[in-house]
C-alpha atoms as a PDB file:
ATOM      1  CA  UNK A   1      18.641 124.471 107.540  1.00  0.00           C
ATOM      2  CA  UNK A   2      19.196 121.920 110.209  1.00  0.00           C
ATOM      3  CA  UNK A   3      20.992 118.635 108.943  1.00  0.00           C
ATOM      4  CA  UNK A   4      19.559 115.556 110.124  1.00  0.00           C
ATOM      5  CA  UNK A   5      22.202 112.503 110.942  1.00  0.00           C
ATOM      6  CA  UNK A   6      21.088 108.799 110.285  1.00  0.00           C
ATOM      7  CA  UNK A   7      19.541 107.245 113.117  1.00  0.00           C
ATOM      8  CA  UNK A   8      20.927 104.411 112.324  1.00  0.00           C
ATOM      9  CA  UNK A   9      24.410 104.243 112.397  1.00  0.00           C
ATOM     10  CA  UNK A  10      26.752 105.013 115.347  1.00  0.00           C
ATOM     11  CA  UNK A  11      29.302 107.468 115.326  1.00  0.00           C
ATOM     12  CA  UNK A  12      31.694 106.929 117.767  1.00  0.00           C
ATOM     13  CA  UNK A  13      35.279 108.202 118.070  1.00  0.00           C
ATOM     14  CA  UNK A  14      35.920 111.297 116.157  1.00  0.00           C
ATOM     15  CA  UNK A  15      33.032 113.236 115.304  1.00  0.00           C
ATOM     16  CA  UNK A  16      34.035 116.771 114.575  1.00  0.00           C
ATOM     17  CA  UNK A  17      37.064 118.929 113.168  1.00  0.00           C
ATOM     18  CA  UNK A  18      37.888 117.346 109.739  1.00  0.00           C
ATOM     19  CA  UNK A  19      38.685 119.952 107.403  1.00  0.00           C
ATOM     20  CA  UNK A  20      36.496 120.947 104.583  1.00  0.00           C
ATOM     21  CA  UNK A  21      38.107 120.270 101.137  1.00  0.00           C
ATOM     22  CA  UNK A  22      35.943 123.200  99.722  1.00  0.00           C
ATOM     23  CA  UNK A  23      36.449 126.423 101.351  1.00  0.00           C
ATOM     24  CA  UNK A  24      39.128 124.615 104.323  1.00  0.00           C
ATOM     25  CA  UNK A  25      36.641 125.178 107.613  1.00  0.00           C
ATOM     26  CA  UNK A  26      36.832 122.671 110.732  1.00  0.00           C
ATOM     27  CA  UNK A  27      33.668 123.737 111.548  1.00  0.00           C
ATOM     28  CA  UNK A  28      32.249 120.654 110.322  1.00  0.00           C
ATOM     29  CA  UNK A  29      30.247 117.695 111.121  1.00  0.00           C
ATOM     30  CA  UNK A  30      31.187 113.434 110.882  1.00  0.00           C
ATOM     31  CA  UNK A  31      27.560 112.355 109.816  1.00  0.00           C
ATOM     32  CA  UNK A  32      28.158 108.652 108.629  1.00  0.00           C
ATOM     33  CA  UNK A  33      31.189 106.801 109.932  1.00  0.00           C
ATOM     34  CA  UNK A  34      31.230 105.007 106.629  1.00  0.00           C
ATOM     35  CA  UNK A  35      31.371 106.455 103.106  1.00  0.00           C
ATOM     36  CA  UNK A  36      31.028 104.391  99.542  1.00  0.00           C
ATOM     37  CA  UNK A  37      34.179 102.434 101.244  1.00  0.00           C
ATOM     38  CA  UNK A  38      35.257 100.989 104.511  1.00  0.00           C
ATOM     39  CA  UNK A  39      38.028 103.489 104.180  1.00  0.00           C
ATOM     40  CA  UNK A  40      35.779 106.772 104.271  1.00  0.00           C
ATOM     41  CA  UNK A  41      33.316 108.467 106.248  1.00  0.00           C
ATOM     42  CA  UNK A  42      31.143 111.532 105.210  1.00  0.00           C
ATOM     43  CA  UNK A  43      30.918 115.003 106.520  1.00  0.00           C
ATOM     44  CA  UNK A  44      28.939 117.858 106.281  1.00  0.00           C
ATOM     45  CA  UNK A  45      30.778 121.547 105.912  1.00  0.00           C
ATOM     46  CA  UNK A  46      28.483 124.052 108.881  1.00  0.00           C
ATOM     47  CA  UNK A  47      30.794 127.190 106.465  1.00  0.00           C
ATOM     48  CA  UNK A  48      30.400 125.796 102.976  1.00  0.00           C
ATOM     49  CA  UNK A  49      26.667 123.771 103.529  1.00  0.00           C
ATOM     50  CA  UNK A  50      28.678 121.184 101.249  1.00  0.00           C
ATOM     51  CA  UNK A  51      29.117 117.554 102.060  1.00  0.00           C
ATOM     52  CA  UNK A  52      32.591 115.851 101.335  1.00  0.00           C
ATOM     53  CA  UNK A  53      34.022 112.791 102.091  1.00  0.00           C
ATOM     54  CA  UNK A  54      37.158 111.948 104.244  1.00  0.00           C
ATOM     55  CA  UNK A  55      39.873 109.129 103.423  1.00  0.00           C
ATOM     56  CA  UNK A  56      40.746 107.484 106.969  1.00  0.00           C
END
């Protein structure tokens, strides 16, 4: 299944390479610069399929 990103956001700078929490793959994806709070931004897992977020 092919993850769509939100059109409406921009995300610039680092997109890539964050480390899955869940099964510890940087084969992953930055698909919102900003999480629930200015200090987080999501990510999607390509391994796991699971999204997590990351603390900045």
């Amino acid at each position: 299944m092919m993850r769509r990103f939100d059109p409406s956001t921009d995300t610039s700078g680092e997109t890539a390479g964050a480390e899955c929490p869940y099964c510890g793959s940087t084969d992953t994806v930055r698909e919102h610069p900003k999480g629930p709070g200015l200090c987080r931004s999501m990510h999607f897992c390509n391994e796991c399929q699971e999204p997590f977020q990351r603390f900045e």
